[in-house]
Protein backbone atom coordinates (compact mmCIF):
# COMPACT_ATOMS: atom_id res chain seq x y z
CA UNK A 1 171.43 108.22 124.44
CA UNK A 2 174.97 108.31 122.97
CA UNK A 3 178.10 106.66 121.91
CA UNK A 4 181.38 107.56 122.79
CA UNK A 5 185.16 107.55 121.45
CA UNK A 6 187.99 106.58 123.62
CA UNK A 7 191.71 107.91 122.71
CA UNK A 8 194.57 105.52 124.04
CA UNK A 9 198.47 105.92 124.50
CA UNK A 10 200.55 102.68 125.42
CA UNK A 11 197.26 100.99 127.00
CA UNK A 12 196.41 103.86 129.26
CA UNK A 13 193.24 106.04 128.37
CA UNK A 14 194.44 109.62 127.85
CA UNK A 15 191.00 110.96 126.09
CA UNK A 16 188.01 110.81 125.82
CA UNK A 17 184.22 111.94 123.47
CA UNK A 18 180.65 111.43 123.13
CA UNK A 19 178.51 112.00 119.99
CA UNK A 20 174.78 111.92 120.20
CA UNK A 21 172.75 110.97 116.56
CA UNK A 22 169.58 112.92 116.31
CA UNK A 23 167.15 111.25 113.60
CA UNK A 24 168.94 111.49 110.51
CA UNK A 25 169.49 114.77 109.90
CA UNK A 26 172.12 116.03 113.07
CA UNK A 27 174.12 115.19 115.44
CA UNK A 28 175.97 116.55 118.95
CA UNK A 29 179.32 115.94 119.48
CA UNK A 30 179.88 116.61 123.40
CA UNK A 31 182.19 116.25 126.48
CA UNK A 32 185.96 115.87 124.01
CA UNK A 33 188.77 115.86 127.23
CA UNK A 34 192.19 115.24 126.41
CA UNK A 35 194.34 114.59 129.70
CA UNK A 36 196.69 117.88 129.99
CA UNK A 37 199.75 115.91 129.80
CA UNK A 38 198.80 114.89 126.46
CA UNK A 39 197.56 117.83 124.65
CA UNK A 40 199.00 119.61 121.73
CA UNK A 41 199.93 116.65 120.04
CA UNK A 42 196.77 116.23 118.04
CA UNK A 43 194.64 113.92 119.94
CA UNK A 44 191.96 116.14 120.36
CA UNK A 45 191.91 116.09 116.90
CA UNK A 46 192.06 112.64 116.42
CA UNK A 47 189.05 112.10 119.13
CA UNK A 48 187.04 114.76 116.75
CA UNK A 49 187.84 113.07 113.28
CA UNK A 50 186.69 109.87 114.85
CA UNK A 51 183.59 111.47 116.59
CA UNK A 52 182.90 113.00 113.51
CA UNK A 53 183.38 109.83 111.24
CA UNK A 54 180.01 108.84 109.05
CA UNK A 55 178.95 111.97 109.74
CA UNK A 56 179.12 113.77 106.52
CA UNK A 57 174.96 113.99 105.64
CA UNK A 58 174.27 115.06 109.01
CA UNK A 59 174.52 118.55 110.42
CA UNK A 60 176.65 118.65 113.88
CA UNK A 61 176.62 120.85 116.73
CA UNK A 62 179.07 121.14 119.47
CA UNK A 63 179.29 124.01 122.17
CA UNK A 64 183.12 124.81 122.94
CA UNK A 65 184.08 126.57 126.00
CA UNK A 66 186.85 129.59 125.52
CA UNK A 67 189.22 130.29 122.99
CA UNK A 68 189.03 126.18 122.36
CA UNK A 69 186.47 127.27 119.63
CA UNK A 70 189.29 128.35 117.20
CA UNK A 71 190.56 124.37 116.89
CA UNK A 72 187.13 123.25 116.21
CA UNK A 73 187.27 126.21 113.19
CA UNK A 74 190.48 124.13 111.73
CA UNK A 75 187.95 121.34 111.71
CA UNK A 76 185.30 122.73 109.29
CA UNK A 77 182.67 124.13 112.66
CA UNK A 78 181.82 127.59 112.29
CA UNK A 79 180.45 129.81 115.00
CA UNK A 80 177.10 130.73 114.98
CA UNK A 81 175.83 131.64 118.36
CA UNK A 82 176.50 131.66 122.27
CA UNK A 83 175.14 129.60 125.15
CA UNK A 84 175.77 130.70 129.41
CA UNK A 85 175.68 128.92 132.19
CA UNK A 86 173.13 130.85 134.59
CA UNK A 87 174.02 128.67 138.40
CA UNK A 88 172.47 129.91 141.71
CA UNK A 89 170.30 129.35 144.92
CA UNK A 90 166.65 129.68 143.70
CA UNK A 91 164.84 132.32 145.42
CA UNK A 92 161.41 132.31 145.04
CA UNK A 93 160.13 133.88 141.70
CA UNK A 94 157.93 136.92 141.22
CA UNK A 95 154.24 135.62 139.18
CA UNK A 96 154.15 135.70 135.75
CA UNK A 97 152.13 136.94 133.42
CA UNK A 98 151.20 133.87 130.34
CA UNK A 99 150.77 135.10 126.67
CA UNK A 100 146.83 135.61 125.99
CA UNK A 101 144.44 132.98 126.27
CA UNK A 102 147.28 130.09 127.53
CA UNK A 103 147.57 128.38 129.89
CA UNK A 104 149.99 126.01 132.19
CA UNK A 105 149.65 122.31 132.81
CA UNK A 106 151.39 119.72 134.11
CA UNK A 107 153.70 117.33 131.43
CA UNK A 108 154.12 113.67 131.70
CA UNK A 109 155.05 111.00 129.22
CA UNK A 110 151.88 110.46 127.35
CA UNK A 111 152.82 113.93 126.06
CA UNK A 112 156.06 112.50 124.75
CA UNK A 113 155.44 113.10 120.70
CA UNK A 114 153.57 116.45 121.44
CA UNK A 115 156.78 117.53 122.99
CA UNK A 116 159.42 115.84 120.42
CA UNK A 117 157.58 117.61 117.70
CA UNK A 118 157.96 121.29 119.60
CA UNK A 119 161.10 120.45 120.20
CA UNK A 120 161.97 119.60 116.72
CA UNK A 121 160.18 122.59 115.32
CA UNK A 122 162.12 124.70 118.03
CA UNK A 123 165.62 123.32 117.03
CA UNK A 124 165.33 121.66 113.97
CA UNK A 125 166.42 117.74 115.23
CA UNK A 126 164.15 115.03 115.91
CA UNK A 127 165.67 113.77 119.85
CA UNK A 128 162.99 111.49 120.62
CA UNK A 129 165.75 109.30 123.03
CA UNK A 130 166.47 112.49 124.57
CA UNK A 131 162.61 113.50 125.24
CA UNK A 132 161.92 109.99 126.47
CA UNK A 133 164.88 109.76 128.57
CA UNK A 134 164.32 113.61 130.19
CA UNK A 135 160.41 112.81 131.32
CA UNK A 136 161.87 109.53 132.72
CA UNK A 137 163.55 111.03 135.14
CA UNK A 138 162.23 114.68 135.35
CA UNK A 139 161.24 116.16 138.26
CA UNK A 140 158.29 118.29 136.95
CA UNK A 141 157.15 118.69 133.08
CA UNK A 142 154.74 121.86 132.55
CA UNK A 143 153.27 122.56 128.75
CA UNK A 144 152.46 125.62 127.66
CA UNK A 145 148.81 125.12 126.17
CA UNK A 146 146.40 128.18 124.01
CA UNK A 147 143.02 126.96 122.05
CA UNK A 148 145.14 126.19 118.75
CA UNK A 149 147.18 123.74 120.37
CA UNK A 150 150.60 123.44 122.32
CA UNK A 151 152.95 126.22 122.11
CA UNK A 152 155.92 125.63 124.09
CA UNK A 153 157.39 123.15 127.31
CA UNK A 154 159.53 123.32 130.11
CA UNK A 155 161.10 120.21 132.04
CA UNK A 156 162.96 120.43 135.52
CA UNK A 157 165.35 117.43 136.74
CA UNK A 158 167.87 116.39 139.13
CA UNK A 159 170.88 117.66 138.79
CA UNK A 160 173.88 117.06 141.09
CA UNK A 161 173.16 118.84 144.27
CA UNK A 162 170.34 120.72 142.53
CA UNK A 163 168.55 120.64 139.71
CA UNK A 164 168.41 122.11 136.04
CA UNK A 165 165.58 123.10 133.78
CA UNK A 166 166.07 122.22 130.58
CA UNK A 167 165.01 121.99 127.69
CA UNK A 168 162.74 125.00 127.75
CA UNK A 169 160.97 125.68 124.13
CA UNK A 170 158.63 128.74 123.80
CA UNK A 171 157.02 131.50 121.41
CA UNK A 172 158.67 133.95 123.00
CA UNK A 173 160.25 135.20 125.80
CA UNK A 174 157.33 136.12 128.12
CA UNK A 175 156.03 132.53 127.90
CA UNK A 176 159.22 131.13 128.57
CA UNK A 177 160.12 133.29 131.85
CA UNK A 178 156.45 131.47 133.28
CA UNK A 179 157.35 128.25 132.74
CA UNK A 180 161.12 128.75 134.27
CA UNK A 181 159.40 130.77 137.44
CA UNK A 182 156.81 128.19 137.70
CA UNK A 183 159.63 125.14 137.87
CA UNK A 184 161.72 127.46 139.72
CA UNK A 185 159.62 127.91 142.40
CA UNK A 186 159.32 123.82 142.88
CA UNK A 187 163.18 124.11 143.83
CA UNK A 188 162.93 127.39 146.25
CA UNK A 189 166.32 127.36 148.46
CA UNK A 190 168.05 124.59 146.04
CA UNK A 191 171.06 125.05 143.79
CA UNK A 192 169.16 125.38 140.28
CA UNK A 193 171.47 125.50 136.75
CA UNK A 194 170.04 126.72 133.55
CA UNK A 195 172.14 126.64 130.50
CA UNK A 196 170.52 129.32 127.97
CA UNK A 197 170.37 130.63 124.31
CA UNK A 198 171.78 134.11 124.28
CA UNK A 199 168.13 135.69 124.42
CA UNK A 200 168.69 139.45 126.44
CA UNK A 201 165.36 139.81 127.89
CA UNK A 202 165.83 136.24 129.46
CA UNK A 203 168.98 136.80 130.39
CA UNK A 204 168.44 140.60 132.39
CA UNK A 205 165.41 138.52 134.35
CA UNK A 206 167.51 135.42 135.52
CA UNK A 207 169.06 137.33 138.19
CA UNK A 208 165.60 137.87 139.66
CA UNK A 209 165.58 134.04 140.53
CA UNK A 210 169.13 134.19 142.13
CA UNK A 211 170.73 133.07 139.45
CA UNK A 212 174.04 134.07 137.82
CA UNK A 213 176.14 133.72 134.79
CA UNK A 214 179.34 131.40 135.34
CA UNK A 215 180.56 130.30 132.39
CA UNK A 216 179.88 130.91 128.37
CA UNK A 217 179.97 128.79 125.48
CA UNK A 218 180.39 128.92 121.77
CA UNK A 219 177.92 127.46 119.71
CA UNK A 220 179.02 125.61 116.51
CA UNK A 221 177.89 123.85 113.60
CA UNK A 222 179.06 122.04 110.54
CA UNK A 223 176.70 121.53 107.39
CA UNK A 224 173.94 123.56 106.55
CA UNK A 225 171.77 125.45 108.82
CA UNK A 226 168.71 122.91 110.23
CA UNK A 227 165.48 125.07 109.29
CA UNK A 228 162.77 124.89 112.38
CA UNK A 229 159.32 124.43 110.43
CA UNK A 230 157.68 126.87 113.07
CA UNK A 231 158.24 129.60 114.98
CA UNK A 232 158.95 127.90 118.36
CA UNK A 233 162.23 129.27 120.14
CA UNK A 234 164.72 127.41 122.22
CA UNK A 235 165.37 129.39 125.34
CA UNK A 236 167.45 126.29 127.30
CA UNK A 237 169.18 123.27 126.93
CA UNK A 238 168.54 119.95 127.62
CA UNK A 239 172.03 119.85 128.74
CA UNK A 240 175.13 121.82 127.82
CA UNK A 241 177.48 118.86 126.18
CA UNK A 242 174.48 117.39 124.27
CA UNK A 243 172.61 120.56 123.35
């Protein structure tokens, strides 16, 4: 789905990016490693100029991990939200109650443009590789249906030793927490991941599932703000490097 950047010293690969193009409107940049022997001597910020390079129309997100947010400041990214990293052995989840008169079904790839345009109007960026390639190999796909149409999907895949859900798009809370129990509950007694928006209510009923926060994330952007056309939320990531 992406491209990446390789940074070299005397032959011998020392770092290393990926930058994923979205329609033409944004962009990811994702995954930036310098080898520690080789840091502070502006290769990271070589690998970023590079990554970065034709970029200019487009907006760009990245999620930084740490302090390491402050660099990508120097580079014109400004902070505008926080992602965690919610890891655990899935228990299996309480029933939820749905938002009135919807209704879960099961997801598969003839829903593929239904669920690239939530996803859009959720986010803002048309990832039609990334939808494709996620129902491809997904596990389970469940969409979150009412009478005036489609309001919200939820995809689980393999993931190292476990499995992730991700992306999850909803109206709200409530309706998100169903379709994460529901794919939850497909992976009872596995190691499950779940990279999420900073959204409280989600975040005090993940524990519930067996799942706990390990690691944060900034969120930044350079360019101007991409402006969902509906209310649709994004309550997970696809993935945590590619967004």
């Amino acid at each position: 789905m992406g491209e990446g950047r390789v940074a070299e010293v005397d032959g011998t690969v020392v770092g290393v990016g990926m930058r994923w193009l979205w329609g033409e409107r944004a962009a990811t940049v994702g995954l930036v490693v310098v080898k520690p022997d080789f840091r502070e001597r502006g290769i990271g910020r070589k690998l970023l100029e590079a990554l970065c390079a034709g970029l200019d129309r487009r907006t760009v997100l990245l999620h930084a991990a740490g302090t390491i947010h402050r660099f990508y400041g120097s580079m014109g990214f400004e902070r505008i939200g926080e992602i965690r990293q919610y890891e655990g052995k899935a228990v299996q989840p309480p029933l939820m109650a749905l938002p009135e008169n919807s209704r879960l079904r099961p997801g598969g790839r003839n829903d593929m443009q239904l669920l690239v345009g939530m996803d859009e109007r959720a986010g803002g960026a048309v990832r039609e590789r990334l939808i494709q390639t996620w129902l491809r190999h997904a596990t389970a796909t469940v969409v979150l249906d009412h009478p005036d149409g489609p309001r919200g999907f939820a995809i689980l895949r393999r993931f190292g030793r476990g499995a992730t859900i991700g992306p999850v798009v909803a109206p709200c809370p409530m309706a998100a927490k169903a379709m994460i129990a529901h794919l939850a509950g497909l992976v009872t007694g596995r190691a499950l991941r779940l990279d999420v928006q900073a959204h409280g209510e989600l975040e005090d009923w993940l524990p519930g599932l067996g799942l706990a926060s390990v690691a944060d994330a900034t969120v930044l952007r350079r360019g101007t703000a991409l402006s969902p056309a509906n209310p649709l939320l994004s309550f997970a990531l696809a993935d945590k490097a590619i967004g």
